[in-house]
C-alpha atoms as a PDB file:
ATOM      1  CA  UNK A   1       7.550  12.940  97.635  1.00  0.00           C
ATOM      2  CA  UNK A   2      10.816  12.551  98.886  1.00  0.00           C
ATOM      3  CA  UNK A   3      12.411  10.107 100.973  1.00  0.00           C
ATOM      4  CA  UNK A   4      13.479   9.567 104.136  1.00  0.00           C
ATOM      5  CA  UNK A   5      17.074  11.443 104.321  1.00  0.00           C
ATOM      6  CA  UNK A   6      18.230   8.407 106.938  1.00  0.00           C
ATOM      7  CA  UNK A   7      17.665   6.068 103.680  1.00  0.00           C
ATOM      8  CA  UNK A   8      20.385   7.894 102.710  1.00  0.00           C
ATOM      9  CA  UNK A   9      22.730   8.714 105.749  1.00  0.00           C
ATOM     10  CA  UNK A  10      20.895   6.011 107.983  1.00  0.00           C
ATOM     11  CA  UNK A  11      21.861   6.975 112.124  1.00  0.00           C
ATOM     12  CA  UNK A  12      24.208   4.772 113.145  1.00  0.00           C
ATOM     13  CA  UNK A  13      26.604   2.105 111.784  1.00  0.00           C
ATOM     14  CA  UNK A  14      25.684  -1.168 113.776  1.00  0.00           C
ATOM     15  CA  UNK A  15      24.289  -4.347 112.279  1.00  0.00           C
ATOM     16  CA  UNK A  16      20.871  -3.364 113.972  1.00  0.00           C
ATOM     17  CA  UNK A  17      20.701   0.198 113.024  1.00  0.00           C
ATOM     18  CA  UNK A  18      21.248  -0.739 109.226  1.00  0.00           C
ATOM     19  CA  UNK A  19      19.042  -3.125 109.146  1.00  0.00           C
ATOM     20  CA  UNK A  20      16.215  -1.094 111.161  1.00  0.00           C
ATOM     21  CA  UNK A  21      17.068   1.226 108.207  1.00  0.00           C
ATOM     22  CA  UNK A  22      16.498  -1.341 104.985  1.00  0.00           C
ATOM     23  CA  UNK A  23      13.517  -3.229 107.012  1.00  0.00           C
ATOM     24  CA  UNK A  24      12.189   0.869 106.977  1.00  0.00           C
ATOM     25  CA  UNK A  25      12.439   1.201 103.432  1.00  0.00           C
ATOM     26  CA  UNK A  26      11.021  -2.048 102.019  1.00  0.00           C
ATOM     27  CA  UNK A  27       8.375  -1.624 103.917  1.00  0.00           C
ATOM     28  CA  UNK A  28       7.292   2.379 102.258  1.00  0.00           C
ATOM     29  CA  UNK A  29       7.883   0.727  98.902  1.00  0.00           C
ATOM     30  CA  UNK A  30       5.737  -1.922  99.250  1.00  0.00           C
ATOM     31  CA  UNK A  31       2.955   0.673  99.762  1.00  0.00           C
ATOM     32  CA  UNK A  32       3.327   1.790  96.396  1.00  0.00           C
ATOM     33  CA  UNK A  33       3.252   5.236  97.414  1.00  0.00           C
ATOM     34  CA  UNK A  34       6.493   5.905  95.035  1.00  0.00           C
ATOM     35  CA  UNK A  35       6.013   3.717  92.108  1.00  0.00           C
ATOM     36  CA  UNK A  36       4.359   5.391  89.289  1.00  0.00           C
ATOM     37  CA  UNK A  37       0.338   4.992  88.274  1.00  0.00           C
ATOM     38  CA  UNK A  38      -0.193   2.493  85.518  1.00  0.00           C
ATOM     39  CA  UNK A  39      -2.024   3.629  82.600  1.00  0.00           C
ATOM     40  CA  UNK A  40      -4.534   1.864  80.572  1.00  0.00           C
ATOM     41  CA  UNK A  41      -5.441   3.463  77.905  1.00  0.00           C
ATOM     42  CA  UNK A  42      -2.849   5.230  75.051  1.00  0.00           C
ATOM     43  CA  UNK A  43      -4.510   8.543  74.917  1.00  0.00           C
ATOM     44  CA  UNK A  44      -3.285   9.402  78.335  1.00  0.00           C
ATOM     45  CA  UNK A  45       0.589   8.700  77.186  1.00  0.00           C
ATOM     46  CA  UNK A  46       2.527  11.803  75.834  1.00  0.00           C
ATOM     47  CA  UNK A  47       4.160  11.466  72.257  1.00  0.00           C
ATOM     48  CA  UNK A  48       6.803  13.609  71.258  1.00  0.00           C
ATOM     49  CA  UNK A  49       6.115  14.885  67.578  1.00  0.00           C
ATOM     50  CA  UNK A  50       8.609  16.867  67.063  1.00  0.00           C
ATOM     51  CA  UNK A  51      10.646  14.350  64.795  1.00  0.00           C
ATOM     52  CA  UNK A  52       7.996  13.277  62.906  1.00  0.00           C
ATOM     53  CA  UNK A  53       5.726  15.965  62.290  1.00  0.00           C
ATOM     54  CA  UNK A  54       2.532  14.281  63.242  1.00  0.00           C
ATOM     55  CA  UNK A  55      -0.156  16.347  64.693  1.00  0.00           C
ATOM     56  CA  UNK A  56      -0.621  13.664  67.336  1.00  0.00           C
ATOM     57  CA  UNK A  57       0.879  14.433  71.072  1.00  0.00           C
ATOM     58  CA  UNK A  58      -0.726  11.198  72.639  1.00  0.00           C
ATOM     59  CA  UNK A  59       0.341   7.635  71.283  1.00  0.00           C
ATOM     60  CA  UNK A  60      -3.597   7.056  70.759  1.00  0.00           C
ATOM     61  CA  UNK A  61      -3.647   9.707  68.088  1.00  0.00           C
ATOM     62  CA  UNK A  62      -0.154   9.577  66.979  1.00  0.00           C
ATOM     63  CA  UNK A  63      -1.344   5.377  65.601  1.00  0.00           C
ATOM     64  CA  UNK A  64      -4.837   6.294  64.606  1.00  0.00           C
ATOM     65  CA  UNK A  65      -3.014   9.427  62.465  1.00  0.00           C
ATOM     66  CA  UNK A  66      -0.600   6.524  60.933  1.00  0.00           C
ATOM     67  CA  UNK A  67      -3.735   4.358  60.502  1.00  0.00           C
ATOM     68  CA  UNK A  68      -5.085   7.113  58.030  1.00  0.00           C
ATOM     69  CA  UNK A  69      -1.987   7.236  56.187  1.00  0.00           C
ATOM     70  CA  UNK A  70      -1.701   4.120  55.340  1.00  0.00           C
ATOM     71  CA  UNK A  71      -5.286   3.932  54.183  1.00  0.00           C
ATOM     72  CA  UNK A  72      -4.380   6.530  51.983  1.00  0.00           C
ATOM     73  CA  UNK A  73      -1.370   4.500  50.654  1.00  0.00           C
ATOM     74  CA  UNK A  74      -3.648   1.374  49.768  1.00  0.00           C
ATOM     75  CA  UNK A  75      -6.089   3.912  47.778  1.00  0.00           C
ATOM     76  CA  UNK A  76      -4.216   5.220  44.394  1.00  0.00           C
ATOM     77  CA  UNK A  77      -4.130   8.783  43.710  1.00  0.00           C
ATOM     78  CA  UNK A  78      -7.655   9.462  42.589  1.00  0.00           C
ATOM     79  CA  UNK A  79     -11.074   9.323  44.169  1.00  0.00           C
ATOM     80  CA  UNK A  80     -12.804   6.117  44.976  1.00  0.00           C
ATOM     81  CA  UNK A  81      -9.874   3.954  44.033  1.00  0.00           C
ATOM     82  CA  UNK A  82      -9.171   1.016  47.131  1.00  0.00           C
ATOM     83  CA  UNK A  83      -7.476  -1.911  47.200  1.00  0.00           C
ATOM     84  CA  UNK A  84      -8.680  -4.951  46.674  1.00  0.00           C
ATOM     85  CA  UNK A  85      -6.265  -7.976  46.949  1.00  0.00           C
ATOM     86  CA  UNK A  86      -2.450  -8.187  46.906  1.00  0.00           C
ATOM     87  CA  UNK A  87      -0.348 -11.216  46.550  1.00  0.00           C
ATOM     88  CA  UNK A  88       3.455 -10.416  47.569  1.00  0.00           C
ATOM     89  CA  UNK A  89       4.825 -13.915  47.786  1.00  0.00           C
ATOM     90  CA  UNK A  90       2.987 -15.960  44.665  1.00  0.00           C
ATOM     91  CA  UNK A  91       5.897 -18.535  45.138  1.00  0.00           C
ATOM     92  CA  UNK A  92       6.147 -20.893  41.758  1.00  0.00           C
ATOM     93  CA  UNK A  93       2.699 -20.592  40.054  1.00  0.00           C
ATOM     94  CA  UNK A  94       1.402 -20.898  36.653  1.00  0.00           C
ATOM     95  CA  UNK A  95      -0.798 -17.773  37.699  1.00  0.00           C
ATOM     96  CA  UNK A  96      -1.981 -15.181  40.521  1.00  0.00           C
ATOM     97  CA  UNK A  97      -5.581 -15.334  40.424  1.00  0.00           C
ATOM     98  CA  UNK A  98      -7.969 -12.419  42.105  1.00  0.00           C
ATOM     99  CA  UNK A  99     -11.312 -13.809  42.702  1.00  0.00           C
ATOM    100  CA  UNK A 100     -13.150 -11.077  45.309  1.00  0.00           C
ATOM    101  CA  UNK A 101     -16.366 -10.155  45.661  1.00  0.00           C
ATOM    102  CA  UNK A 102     -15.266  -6.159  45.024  1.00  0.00           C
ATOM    103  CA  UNK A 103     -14.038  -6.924  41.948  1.00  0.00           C
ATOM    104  CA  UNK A 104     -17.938  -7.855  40.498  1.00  0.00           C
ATOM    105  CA  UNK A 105     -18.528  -4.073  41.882  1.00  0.00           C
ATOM    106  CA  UNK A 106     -16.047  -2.404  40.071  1.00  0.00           C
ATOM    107  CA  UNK A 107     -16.537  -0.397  37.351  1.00  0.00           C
ATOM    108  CA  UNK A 108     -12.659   0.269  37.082  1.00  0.00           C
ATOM    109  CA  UNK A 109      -9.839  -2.188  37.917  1.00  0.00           C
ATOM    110  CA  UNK A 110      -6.012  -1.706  37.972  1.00  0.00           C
ATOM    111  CA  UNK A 111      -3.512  -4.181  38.671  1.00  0.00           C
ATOM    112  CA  UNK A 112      -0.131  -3.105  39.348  1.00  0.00           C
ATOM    113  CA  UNK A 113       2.849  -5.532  39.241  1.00  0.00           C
ATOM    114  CA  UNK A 114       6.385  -5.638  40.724  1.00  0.00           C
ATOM    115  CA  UNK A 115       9.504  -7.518  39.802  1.00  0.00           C
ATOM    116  CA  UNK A 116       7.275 -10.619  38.747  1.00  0.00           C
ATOM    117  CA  UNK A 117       9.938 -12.974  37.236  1.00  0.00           C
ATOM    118  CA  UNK A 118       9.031 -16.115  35.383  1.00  0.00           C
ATOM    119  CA  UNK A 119      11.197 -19.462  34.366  1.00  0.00           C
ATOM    120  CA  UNK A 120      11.705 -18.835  31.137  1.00  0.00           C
ATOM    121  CA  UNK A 121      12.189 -16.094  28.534  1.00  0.00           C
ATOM    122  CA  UNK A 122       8.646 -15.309  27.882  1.00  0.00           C
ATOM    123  CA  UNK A 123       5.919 -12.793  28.434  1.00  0.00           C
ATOM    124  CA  UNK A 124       2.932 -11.960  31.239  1.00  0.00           C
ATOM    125  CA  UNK A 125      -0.487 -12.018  30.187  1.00  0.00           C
ATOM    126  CA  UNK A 126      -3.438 -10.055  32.165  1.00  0.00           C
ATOM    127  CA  UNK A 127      -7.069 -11.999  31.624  1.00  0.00           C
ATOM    128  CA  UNK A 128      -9.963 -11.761  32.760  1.00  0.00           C
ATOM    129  CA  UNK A 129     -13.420 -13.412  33.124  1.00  0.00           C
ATOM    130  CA  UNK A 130     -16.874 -13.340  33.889  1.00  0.00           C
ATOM    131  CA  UNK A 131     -17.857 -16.920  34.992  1.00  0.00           C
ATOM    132  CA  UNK A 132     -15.606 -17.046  38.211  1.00  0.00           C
ATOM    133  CA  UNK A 133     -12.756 -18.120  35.957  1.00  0.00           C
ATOM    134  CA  UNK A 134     -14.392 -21.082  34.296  1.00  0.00           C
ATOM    135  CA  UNK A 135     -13.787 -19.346  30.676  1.00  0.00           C
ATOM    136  CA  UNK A 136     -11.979 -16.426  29.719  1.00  0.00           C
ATOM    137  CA  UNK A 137     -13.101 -13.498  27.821  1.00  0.00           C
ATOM    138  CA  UNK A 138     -11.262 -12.878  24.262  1.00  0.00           C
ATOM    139  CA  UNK A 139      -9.340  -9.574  23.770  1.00  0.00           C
ATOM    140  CA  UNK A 140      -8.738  -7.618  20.421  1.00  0.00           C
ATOM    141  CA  UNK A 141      -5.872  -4.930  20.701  1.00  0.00           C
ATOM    142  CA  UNK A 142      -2.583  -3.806  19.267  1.00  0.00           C
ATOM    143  CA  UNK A 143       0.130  -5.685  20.875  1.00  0.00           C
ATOM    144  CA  UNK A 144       3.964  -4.040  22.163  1.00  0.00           C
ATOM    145  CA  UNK A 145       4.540  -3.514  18.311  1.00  0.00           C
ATOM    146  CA  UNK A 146       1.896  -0.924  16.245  1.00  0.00           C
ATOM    147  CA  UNK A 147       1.907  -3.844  13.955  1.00  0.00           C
ATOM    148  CA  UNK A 148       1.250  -6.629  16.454  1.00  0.00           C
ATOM    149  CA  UNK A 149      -2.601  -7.127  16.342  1.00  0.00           C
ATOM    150  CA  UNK A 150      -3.939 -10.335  18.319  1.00  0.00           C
ATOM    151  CA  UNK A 151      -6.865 -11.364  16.794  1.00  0.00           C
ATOM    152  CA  UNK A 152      -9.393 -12.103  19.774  1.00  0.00           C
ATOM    153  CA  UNK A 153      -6.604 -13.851  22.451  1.00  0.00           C
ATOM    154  CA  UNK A 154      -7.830 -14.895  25.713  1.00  0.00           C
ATOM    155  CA  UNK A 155      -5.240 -12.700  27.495  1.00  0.00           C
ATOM    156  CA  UNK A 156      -3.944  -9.930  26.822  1.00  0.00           C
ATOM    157  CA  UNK A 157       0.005  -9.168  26.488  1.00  0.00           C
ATOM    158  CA  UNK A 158       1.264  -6.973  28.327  1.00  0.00           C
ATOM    159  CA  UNK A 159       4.903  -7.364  28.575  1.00  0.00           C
ATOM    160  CA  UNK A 160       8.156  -8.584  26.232  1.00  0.00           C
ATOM    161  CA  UNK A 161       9.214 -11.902  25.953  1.00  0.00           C
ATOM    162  CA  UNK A 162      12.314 -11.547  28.412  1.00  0.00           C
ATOM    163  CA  UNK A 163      13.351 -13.008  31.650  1.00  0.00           C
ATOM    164  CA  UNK A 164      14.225  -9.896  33.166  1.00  0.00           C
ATOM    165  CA  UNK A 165      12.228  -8.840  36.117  1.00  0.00           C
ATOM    166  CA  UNK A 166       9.019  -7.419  35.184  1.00  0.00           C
ATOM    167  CA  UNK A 167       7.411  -4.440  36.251  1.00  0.00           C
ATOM    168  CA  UNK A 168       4.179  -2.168  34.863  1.00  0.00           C
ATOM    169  CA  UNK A 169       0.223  -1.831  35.256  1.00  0.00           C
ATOM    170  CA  UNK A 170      -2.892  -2.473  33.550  1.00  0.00           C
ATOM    171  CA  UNK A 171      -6.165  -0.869  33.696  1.00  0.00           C
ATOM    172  CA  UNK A 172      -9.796  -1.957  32.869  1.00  0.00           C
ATOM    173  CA  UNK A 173     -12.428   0.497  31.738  1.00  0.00           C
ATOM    174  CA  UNK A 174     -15.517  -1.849  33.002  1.00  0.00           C
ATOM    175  CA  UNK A 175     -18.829  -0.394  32.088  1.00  0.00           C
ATOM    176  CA  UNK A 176     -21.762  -3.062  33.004  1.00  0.00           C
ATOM    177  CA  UNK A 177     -23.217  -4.238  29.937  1.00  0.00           C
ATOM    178  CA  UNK A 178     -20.939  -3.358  26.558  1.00  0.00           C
ATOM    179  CA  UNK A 179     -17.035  -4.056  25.572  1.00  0.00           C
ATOM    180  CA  UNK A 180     -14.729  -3.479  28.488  1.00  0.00           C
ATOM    181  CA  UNK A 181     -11.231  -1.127  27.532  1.00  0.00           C
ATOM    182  CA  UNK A 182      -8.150  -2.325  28.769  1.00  0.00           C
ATOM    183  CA  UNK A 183      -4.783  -0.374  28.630  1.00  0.00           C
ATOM    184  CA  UNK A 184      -1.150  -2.002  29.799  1.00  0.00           C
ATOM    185  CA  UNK A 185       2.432  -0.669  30.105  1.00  0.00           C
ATOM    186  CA  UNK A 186       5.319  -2.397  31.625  1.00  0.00           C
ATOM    187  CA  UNK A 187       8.948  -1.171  31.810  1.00  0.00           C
ATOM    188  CA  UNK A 188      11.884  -3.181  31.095  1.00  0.00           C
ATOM    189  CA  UNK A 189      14.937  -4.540  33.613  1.00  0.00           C
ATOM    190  CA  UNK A 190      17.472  -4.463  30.609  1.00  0.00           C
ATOM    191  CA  UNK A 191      19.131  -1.172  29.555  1.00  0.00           C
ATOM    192  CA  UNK A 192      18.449  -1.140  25.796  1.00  0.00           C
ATOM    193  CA  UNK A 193      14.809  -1.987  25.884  1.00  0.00           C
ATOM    194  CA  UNK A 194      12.017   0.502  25.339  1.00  0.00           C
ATOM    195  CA  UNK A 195       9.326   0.290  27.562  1.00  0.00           C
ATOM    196  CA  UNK A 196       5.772  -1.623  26.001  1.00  0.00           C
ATOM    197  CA  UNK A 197       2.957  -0.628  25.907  1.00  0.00           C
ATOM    198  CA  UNK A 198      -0.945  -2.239  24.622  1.00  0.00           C
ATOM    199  CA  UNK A 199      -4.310  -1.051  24.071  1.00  0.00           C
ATOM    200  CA  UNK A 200      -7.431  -2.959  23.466  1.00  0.00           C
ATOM    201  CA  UNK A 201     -10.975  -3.849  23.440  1.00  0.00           C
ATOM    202  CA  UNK A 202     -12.184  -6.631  25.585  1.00  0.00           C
ATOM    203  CA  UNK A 203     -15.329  -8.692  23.945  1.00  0.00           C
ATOM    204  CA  UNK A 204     -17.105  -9.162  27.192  1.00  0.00           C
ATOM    205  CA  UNK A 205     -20.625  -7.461  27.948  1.00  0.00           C
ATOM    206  CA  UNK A 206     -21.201  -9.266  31.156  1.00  0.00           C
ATOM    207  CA  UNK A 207     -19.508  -8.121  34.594  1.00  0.00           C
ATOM    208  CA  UNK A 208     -15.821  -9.167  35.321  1.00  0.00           C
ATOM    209  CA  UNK A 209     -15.410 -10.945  38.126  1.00  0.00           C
ATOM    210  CA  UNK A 210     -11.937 -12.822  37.918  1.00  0.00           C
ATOM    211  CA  UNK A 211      -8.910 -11.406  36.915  1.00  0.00           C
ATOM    212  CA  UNK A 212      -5.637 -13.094  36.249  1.00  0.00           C
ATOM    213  CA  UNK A 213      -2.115 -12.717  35.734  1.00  0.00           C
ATOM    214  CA  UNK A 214      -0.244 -15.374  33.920  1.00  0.00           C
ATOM    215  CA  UNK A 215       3.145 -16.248  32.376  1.00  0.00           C
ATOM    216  CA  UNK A 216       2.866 -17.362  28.506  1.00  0.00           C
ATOM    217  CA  UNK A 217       3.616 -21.307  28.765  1.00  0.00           C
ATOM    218  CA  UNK A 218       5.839 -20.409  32.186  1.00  0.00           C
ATOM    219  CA  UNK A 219       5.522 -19.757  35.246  1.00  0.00           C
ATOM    220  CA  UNK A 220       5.728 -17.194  37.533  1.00  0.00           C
ATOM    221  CA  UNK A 221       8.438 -17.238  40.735  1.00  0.00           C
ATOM    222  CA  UNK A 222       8.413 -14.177  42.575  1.00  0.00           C
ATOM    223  CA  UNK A 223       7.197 -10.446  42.789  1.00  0.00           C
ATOM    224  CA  UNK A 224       4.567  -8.505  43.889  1.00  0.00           C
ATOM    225  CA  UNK A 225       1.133  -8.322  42.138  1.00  0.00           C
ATOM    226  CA  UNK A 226      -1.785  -6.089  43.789  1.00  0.00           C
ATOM    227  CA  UNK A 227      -5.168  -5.326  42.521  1.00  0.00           C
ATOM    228  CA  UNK A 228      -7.575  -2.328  43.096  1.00  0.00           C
ATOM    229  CA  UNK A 229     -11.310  -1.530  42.096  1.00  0.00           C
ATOM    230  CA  UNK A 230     -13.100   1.771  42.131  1.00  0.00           C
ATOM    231  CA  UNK A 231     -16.932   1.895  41.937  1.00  0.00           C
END
Protein backbone atom coordinates (compact mmCIF):
# COMPACT_ATOMS: atom_id res chain seq x y z
CA UNK A 1 0.00 0.00 0.00
CA UNK A 2 1.36 3.18 -0.63
CA UNK A 3 0.74 6.46 0.68
CA UNK A 4 -0.80 9.39 -0.03
CA UNK A 5 1.80 11.33 -2.48
CA UNK A 6 0.43 14.85 -0.71
CA UNK A 7 2.07 13.23 2.62
CA UNK A 8 4.86 13.85 0.75
CA UNK A 9 4.45 17.10 -1.42
CA UNK A 10 1.29 18.19 0.70
CA UNK A 11 -0.84 21.13 -1.71
CA UNK A 12 -0.16 24.18 -0.41
CA UNK A 13 2.19 25.91 2.08
CA UNK A 14 -0.22 27.69 4.64
CA UNK A 15 -0.50 26.91 8.32
CA UNK A 16 -3.98 25.27 7.48
CA UNK A 17 -3.03 23.29 4.50
CA UNK A 18 -0.08 21.60 6.51
CA UNK A 19 -1.83 20.87 9.14
CA UNK A 20 -5.01 19.48 7.11
CA UNK A 21 -2.07 17.38 5.76
CA UNK A 22 -0.48 15.86 9.29
CA UNK A 23 -4.21 15.75 10.92
CA UNK A 24 -4.66 13.36 7.36
CA UNK A 25 -1.95 11.18 8.16
CA UNK A 26 -2.31 10.45 11.89
CA UNK A 27 -5.46 9.68 11.35
CA UNK A 28 -4.60 6.47 8.36
CA UNK A 29 -2.01 5.34 10.88
CA UNK A 30 -4.05 5.01 13.61
CA UNK A 31 -6.07 2.50 11.53
CA UNK A 32 -3.32 0.24 11.52
CA UNK A 33 -3.71 -0.39 8.00
CA UNK A 34 0.32 0.11 7.57
CA UNK A 35 1.80 -1.30 10.63
CA UNK A 36 2.81 -4.81 10.29
CA UNK A 37 0.67 -8.08 11.70
CA UNK A 38 1.96 -9.31 15.01
CA UNK A 39 2.86 -12.82 15.23
CA UNK A 40 2.33 -15.21 17.98
CA UNK A 41 3.76 -18.08 17.52
CA UNK A 42 7.78 -18.72 16.33
CA UNK A 43 7.07 -21.12 13.60
CA UNK A 44 5.62 -18.42 11.47
CA UNK A 45 9.06 -16.22 11.80
CA UNK A 46 11.72 -16.83 9.01
CA UNK A 47 15.35 -17.84 10.19
CA UNK A 48 18.14 -17.41 8.05
CA UNK A 49 20.39 -20.66 8.17
CA UNK A 50 22.72 -19.96 6.05
CA UNK A 51 25.47 -19.09 8.76
CA UNK A 52 24.82 -21.74 10.84
CA UNK A 53 23.96 -24.64 8.95
CA UNK A 54 20.87 -25.65 10.78
CA UNK A 55 18.19 -27.32 8.87
CA UNK A 56 15.71 -25.03 10.59
CA UNK A 57 14.21 -21.90 8.40
CA UNK A 58 11.62 -20.88 11.19
CA UNK A 59 12.93 -19.74 14.75
CA UNK A 60 10.48 -22.59 16.16
CA UNK A 61 12.62 -25.25 14.57
CA UNK A 62 15.84 -23.49 14.42
CA UNK A 63 15.51 -23.70 18.98
CA UNK A 64 13.86 -27.06 19.08
CA UNK A 65 16.99 -28.26 16.53
CA UNK A 66 19.45 -26.54 19.30
CA UNK A 67 17.31 -28.21 22.01
CA UNK A 68 18.41 -31.67 20.49
CA UNK A 69 21.90 -30.74 20.42
CA UNK A 70 22.35 -29.98 23.54
CA UNK A 71 20.63 -33.12 24.73
CA UNK A 72 23.10 -34.80 22.86
CA UNK A 73 25.93 -32.84 24.64
CA UNK A 74 24.61 -33.87 28.24
CA UNK A 75 24.58 -37.71 26.96
CA UNK A 76 28.42 -39.01 26.51
CA UNK A 77 29.36 -40.65 23.40
CA UNK A 78 27.75 -44.03 23.76
CA UNK A 79 24.23 -45.34 23.99
CA UNK A 80 22.09 -44.89 27.02
CA UNK A 81 24.57 -42.70 28.81
CA UNK A 82 22.56 -39.22 30.41
CA UNK A 83 23.37 -36.98 32.81
CA UNK A 84 22.57 -37.07 36.02
CA UNK A 85 23.73 -34.16 38.31
CA UNK A 86 26.41 -31.48 37.83
CA UNK A 87 27.80 -29.18 40.39
CA UNK A 88 29.84 -26.19 38.63
CA UNK A 89 30.26 -23.88 41.57
CA UNK A 90 30.94 -26.39 44.81
CA UNK A 91 32.37 -23.18 46.52
CA UNK A 92 34.66 -24.31 49.76
CA UNK A 93 33.48 -27.87 50.65
CA UNK A 94 34.94 -30.80 52.27
CA UNK A 95 33.00 -32.77 49.42
CA UNK A 96 30.47 -32.72 46.31
CA UNK A 97 28.00 -35.21 47.13
CA UNK A 98 25.46 -36.83 44.31
CA UNK A 99 22.54 -38.27 46.00
CA UNK A 100 19.72 -38.85 42.95
CA UNK A 101 17.32 -41.18 42.56
CA UNK A 102 18.98 -42.23 38.85
CA UNK A 103 21.92 -43.05 40.34
CA UNK A 104 20.11 -46.34 42.37
CA UNK A 105 19.14 -47.20 38.52
CA UNK A 106 22.34 -47.22 37.11
CA UNK A 107 24.13 -49.99 36.21
CA UNK A 108 27.11 -47.71 34.98
CA UNK A 109 28.23 -44.37 36.49
CA UNK A 110 30.93 -41.87 35.34
CA UNK A 111 31.91 -38.82 36.97
CA UNK A 112 33.93 -36.44 35.14
CA UNK A 113 35.82 -33.60 36.90
CA UNK A 114 37.24 -30.18 35.88
CA UNK A 115 39.87 -27.95 37.37
CA UNK A 116 38.71 -29.06 40.99
CA UNK A 117 41.38 -27.34 43.19
CA UNK A 118 41.70 -28.03 46.87
CA UNK A 119 43.57 -25.99 49.92
CA UNK A 120 46.27 -27.90 50.29
CA UNK A 121 48.75 -30.18 48.50
CA UNK A 122 46.81 -33.31 48.62
CA UNK A 123 44.79 -35.74 46.59
CA UNK A 124 40.81 -36.32 45.44
CA UNK A 125 39.15 -39.33 46.45
CA UNK A 126 35.90 -40.81 44.51
CA UNK A 127 33.52 -42.97 47.15
CA UNK A 128 30.72 -44.34 47.08
CA UNK A 129 27.86 -45.91 49.11
CA UNK A 130 24.91 -47.84 49.42
CA UNK A 131 23.05 -46.56 52.56
CA UNK A 132 22.34 -42.92 51.23
CA UNK A 133 25.81 -42.00 52.45
CA UNK A 134 25.51 -43.13 56.03
CA UNK A 135 28.67 -45.61 55.48
CA UNK A 136 30.94 -46.00 52.76
CA UNK A 137 31.81 -49.01 50.85
CA UNK A 138 35.68 -50.20 51.10
CA UNK A 139 37.74 -50.35 47.84
CA UNK A 140 40.73 -52.74 47.00
CA UNK A 141 42.84 -51.54 43.90
CA UNK A 142 46.28 -50.57 42.73
CA UNK A 143 46.84 -47.01 43.47
CA UNK A 144 48.80 -44.14 40.84
CA UNK A 145 51.98 -46.35 41.49
CA UNK A 146 51.87 -50.40 40.23
CA UNK A 147 53.17 -50.81 43.68
CA UNK A 148 50.64 -48.70 45.58
CA UNK A 149 47.96 -51.25 46.76
CA UNK A 150 45.28 -49.80 49.34
CA UNK A 151 44.19 -52.42 51.32
CA UNK A 152 40.24 -52.02 51.49
CA UNK A 153 40.11 -47.79 51.75
CA UNK A 154 36.84 -46.21 51.89
CA UNK A 155 37.64 -44.07 48.81
CA UNK A 156 39.33 -44.57 46.22
CA UNK A 157 42.41 -42.33 44.91
CA UNK A 158 42.24 -41.07 42.05
CA UNK A 159 44.58 -38.27 41.68
CA UNK A 160 48.37 -37.07 42.99
CA UNK A 161 48.94 -35.34 45.97
CA UNK A 162 49.42 -31.77 44.29
CA UNK A 163 47.71 -28.50 44.42
CA UNK A 164 47.59 -28.04 40.88
CA UNK A 165 44.23 -27.92 39.30
CA UNK A 166 42.80 -31.23 38.86
CA UNK A 167 41.25 -32.72 36.03
CA UNK A 168 40.21 -36.63 34.95
CA UNK A 169 37.20 -39.23 35.22
CA UNK A 170 36.15 -42.23 36.92
CA UNK A 171 33.93 -44.97 35.97
CA UNK A 172 31.84 -47.61 37.90
CA UNK A 173 31.07 -51.01 36.46
CA UNK A 174 27.75 -51.52 38.78
CA UNK A 175 26.24 -54.89 38.32
CA UNK A 176 23.24 -55.40 41.03
CA UNK A 177 24.25 -57.92 43.37
CA UNK A 178 28.33 -58.80 43.24
CA UNK A 179 31.68 -56.48 43.51
CA UNK A 180 31.31 -53.25 41.62
CA UNK A 181 34.69 -52.26 39.11
CA UNK A 182 35.85 -48.93 39.28
CA UNK A 183 38.52 -47.39 36.90
CA UNK A 184 40.06 -43.56 37.39
CA UNK A 185 42.50 -41.37 35.41
CA UNK A 186 43.27 -37.81 36.01
CA UNK A 187 45.81 -35.62 34.16
CA UNK A 188 48.15 -33.33 35.73
CA UNK A 189 48.37 -29.15 35.63
CA UNK A 190 52.27 -29.33 36.08
CA UNK A 191 54.54 -30.01 33.06
CA UNK A 192 56.71 -32.86 34.37
CA UNK A 193 54.01 -35.02 35.78
CA UNK A 194 52.71 -38.17 34.15
CA UNK A 195 49.23 -38.55 34.11
CA UNK A 196 47.63 -41.32 37.03
CA UNK A 197 45.83 -43.67 36.64
CA UNK A 198 43.83 -46.61 39.25
CA UNK A 199 41.99 -49.70 38.92
CA UNK A 200 40.02 -51.56 41.45
CA UNK A 201 37.45 -53.71 42.92
CA UNK A 202 34.79 -52.21 45.03
CA UNK A 203 33.51 -54.69 48.04
CA UNK A 204 29.93 -53.70 47.74
CA UNK A 205 27.12 -56.25 46.55
CA UNK A 206 24.25 -53.99 47.29
CA UNK A 207 23.14 -51.05 44.81
CA UNK A 208 25.10 -47.68 44.89
CA UNK A 209 23.21 -45.00 45.56
CA UNK A 210 25.59 -42.07 46.75
CA UNK A 211 28.57 -41.11 45.21
CA UNK A 212 31.15 -38.67 46.41
CA UNK A 213 34.02 -36.70 45.60
CA UNK A 214 36.32 -35.62 48.32
CA UNK A 215 39.68 -33.94 49.02
CA UNK A 216 42.09 -36.19 51.36
CA UNK A 217 42.00 -34.11 54.81
CA UNK A 218 41.25 -30.73 52.47
CA UNK A 219 38.94 -29.25 50.93
CA UNK A 220 37.76 -28.57 47.77
CA UNK A 221 37.39 -24.66 46.29
CA UNK A 222 36.42 -24.60 42.85
CA UNK A 223 35.83 -26.62 39.54
CA UNK A 224 33.42 -28.42 37.85
CA UNK A 225 32.27 -31.97 38.86
CA UNK A 226 29.31 -33.73 36.77
CA UNK A 227 27.91 -37.13 37.08
CA UNK A 228 26.15 -39.49 34.54
CA UNK A 229 24.33 -42.98 34.79
CA UNK A 230 23.41 -45.36 32.03
CA UNK A 231 20.88 -48.17 32.67
Amino acid sequence: MAFDPRWKLPQGKTPEALYDCLFSLIRELRTGSYLPTPVSDAADITYDNATSGLAADNVQDAIDENDGRLDDLEALPGSGWALIAQNTSPGTVSAVNFNQAAIATSTELFLTFEAVTVTASLDLRVAVSADGGSTFANMVYNGLAPSAVQARAASFQITAAENNSKQGTCHIIAPPGGFKQIIGQASRSASNQAPGMAVGTIELTGTIDYVRLLASASTITGGTIRLYGKP
